[in-house]
Protein backbone atom coordinates (compact mmCIF):
# COMPACT_ATOMS: atom_id res chain seq x y z
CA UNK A 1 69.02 135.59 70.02
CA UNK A 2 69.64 132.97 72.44
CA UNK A 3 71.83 134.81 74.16
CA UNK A 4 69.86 137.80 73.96
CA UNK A 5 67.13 136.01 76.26
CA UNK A 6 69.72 134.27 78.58
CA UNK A 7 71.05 137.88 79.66
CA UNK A 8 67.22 138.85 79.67
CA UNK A 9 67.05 136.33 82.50
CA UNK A 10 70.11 137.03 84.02
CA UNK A 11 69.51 141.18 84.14
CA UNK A 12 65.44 140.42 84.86
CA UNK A 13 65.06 142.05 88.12
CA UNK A 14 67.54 145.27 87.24
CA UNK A 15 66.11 145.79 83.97
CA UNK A 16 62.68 146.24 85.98
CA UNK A 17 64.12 147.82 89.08
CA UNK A 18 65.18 150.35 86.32
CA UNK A 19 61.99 150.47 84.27
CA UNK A 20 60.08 151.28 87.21
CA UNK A 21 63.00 154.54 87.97
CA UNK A 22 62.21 155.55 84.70
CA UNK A 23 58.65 155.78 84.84
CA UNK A 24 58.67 157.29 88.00
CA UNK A 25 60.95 159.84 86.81
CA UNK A 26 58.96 160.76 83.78
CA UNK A 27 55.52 160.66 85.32
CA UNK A 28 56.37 162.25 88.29
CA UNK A 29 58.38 164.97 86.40
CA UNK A 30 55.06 165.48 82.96
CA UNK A 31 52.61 165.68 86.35
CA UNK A 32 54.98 168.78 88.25
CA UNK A 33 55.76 170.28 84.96
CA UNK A 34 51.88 170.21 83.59
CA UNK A 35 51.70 171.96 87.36
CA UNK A 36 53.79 174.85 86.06
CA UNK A 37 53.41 174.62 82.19
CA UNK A 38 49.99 174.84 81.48
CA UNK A 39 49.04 178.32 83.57
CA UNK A 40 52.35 179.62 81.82
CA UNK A 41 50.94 178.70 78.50
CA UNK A 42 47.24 180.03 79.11
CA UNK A 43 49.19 183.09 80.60
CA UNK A 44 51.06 183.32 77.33
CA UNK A 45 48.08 183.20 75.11
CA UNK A 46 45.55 185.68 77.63
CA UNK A 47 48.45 188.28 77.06
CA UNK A 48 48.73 188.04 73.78
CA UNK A 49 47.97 191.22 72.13
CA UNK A 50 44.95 189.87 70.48
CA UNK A 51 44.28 187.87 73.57
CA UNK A 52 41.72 188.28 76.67
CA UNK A 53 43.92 190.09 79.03
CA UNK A 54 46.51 191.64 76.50
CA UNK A 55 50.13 192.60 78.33
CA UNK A 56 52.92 193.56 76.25
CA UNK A 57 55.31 193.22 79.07
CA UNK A 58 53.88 190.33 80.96
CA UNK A 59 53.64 188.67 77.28
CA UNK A 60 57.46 189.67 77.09
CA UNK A 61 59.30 188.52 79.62
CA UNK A 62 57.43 184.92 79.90
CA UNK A 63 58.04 184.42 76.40
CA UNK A 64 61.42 185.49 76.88
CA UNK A 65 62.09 183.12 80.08
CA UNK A 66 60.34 180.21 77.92
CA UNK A 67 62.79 180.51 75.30
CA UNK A 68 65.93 180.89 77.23
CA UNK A 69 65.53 177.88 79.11
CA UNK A 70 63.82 175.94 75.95
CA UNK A 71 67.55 177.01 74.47
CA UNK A 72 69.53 175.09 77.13
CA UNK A 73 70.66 171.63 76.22
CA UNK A 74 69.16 169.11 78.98
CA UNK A 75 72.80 167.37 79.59
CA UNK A 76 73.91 170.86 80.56
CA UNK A 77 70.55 172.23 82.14
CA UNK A 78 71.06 168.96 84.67
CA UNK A 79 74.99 170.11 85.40
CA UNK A 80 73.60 174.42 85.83
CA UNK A 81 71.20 173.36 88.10
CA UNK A 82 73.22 170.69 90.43
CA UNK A 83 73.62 173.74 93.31
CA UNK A 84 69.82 173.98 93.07
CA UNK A 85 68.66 170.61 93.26
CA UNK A 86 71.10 170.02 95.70
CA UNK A 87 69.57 172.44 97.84
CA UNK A 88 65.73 171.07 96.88
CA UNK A 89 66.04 167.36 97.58
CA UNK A 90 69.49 167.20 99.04
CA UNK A 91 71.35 165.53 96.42
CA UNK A 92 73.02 166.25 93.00
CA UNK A 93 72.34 162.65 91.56
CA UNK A 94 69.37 159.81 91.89
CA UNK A 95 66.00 159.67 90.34
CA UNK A 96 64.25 162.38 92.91
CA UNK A 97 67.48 164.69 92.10
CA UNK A 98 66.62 164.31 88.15
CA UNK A 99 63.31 164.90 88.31
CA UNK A 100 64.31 168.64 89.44
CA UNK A 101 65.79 168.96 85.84
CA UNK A 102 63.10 167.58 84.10
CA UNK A 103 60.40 169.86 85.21
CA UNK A 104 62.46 172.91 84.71
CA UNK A 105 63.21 171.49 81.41
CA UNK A 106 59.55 169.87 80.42
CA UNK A 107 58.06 173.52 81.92
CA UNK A 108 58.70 175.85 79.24
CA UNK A 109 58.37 173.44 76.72
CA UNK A 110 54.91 172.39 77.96
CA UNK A 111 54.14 176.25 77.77
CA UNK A 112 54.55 176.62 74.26
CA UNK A 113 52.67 173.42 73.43
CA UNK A 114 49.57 174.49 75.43
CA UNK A 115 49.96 178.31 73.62
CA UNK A 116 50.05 176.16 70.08
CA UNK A 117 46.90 174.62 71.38
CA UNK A 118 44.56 176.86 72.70
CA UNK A 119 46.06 179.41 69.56
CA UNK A 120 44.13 176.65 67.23
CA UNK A 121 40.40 177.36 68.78
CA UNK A 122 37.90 178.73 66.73
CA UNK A 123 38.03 182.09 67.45
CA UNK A 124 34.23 182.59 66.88
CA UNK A 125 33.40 179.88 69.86
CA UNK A 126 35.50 182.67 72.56
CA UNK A 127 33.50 185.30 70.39
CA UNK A 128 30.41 183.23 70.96
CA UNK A 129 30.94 182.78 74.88
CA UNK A 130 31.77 186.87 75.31
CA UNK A 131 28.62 188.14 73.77
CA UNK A 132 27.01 185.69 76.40
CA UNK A 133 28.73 187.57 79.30
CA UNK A 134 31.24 185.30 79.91
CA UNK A 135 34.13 186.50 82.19
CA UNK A 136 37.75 185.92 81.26
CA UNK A 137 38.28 183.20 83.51
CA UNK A 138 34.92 181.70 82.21
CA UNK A 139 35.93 181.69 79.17
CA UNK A 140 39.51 179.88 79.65
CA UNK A 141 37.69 177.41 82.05
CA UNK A 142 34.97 176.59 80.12
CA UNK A 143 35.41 177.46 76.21
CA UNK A 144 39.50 177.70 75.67
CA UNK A 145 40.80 174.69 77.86
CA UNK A 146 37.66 172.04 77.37
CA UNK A 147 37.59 172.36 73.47
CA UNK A 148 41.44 172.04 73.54
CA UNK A 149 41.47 168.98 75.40
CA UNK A 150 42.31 166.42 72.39
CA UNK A 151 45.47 168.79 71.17
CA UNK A 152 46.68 168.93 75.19
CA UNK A 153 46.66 165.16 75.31
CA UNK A 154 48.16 164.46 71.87
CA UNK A 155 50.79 167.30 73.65
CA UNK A 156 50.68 165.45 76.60
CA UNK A 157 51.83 162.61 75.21
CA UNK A 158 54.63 164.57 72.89
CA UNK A 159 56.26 165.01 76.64
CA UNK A 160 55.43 162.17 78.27
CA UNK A 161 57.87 160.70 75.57
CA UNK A 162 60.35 163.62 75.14
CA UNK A 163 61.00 163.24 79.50
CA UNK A 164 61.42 159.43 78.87
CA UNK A 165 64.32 160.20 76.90
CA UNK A 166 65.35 162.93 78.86
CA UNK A 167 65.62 160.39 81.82
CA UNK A 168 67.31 158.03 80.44
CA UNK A 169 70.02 161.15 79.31
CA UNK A 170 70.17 161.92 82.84
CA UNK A 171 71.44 158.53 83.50
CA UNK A 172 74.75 159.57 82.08
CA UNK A 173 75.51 161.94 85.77
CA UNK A 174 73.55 159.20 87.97
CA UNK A 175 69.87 159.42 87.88
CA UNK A 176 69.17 156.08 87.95
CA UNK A 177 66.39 154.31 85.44
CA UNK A 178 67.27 152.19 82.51
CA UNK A 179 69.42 154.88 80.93
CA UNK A 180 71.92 154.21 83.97
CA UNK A 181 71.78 150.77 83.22
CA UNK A 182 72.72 151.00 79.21
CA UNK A 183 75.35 153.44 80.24
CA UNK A 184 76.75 151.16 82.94
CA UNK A 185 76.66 148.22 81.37
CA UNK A 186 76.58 148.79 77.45
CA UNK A 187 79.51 151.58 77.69
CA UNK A 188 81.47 151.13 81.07
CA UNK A 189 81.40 147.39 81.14
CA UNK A 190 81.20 146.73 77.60
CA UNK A 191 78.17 144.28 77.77
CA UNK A 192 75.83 145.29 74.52
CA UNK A 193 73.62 142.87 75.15
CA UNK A 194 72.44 144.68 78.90
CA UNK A 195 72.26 147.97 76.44
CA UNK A 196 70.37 146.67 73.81
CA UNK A 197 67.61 145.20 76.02
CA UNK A 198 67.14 148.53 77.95
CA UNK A 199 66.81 150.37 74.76
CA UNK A 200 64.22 147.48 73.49
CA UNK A 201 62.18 148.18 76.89
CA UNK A 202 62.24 152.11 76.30
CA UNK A 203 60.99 151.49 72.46
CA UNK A 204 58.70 149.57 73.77
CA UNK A 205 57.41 151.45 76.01
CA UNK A 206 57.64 154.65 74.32
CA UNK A 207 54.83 152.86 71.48
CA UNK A 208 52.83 152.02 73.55
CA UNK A 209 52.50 155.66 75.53
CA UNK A 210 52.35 156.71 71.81
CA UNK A 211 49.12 154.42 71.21
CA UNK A 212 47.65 154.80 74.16
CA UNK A 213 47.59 158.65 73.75
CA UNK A 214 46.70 158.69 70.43
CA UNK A 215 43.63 156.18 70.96
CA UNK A 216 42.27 158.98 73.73
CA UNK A 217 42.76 161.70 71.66
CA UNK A 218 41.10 160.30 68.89
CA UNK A 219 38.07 159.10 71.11
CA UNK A 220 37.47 162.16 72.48
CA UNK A 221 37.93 164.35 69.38
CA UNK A 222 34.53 165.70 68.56
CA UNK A 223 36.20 166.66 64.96
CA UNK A 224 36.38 162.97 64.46
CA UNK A 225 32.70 162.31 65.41
């Protein structure tokens, strides 16, 4: 244990440097892919057949896109798309480089947890607000999204953790973040003791993202009331 706590102090300032990659990477990367993700996942619901604007083929091909990429292992996603997010940000490896993967990656996924969502409402409330005269876009802005809000942070939160481990996966080709660090250290230098601290830091953190989101979901839950 000692010893644990002298390399703490020895490794303070990287082991922060890095915690502070990571949480850039997997903020930056849940706030872009919520960007993309959540119209994709209202789209996929709207076009539903039994949804507001049903489109077979619109309904087709974005659920067909959402699962191919959904399909794609991350560590391999990251390597398919180095030409790409070479061309974006102007390099293959670093935290702004990673954060290209983890959107397209968090995207799709992000999708399908919004469609589970807003798939839950009652569907007597959208009943409710279209023999009121509610438009379609009424109706997702004011009925669908607001009374989904609790499932969409308890989803949010599902992500915010699942890109936290995706970044420190993406250490492995160079993206910087305390997954670097246990790779560097724990398997290229053979120091544990670096590892094991950087994986203490992400469990950590990871409970307390866990907490937090689960405390606002709860508080705003109207179910709960």
């Amino acid at each position: 244990m000692q010893n644990l706590i002298n390399t703490f102090m020895d490794f303070r300032w990287t082991l922060w440097e890095g915690l502070l990659e990571t949480l850039y990477m997997t903020f930056t990367s849940v706030t872009m892919a919520y960007a993309i993700g959540l119209p994709m996942g209202v789209l996929l619901v709207i076009t539903h057949a039994t949804g507001l604007w049903p489109n077979s083929i619109v309904h087709t091909v974005l659920s067909g896109v959402v699962n191919s990429v959904r399909s794609v292992p991350f560590i391999i996603l990251i390597v398919v798309l180095m030409p790409f997010t070479r061309l974006i940000v102007g390099s293959a490896i670093g935290t702004n480089a990673a954060i290209v993967a983890l959107v397209i990656a968090a995207a799709p996924f992000i999708a399908r947890m919004v469609e589970t969502s807003l798939n839950e409402l009652d569907a007597g409330v959208i009943d409710a607000a279209k023999s009121m005269g509610a438009t379609n876009f009424q109706i997702i802005r004011k009925v669908m999204l607001p009374e989904s809000i609790p499932s969409l942070i308890r989803g949010f939160s599902i992500t915010t953790i699942m890109l936290m481990s995706f970044s420190a996966m993406a250490g492995a080709v160079g993206a910087g973040g305390l997954g670097r660090i246990a790779i560097r250290y724990g398997y290229q230098r053979f120091q544990t003791d670096v590892m094991f601290l950087a994986v203490i830091i992400i469990v950590v953190v990871v409970a307390l993202l866990q907490f937090g989101f689960n405390t606002l979901a709860a508080k705003i839950d109207k179910r709960l009331v």
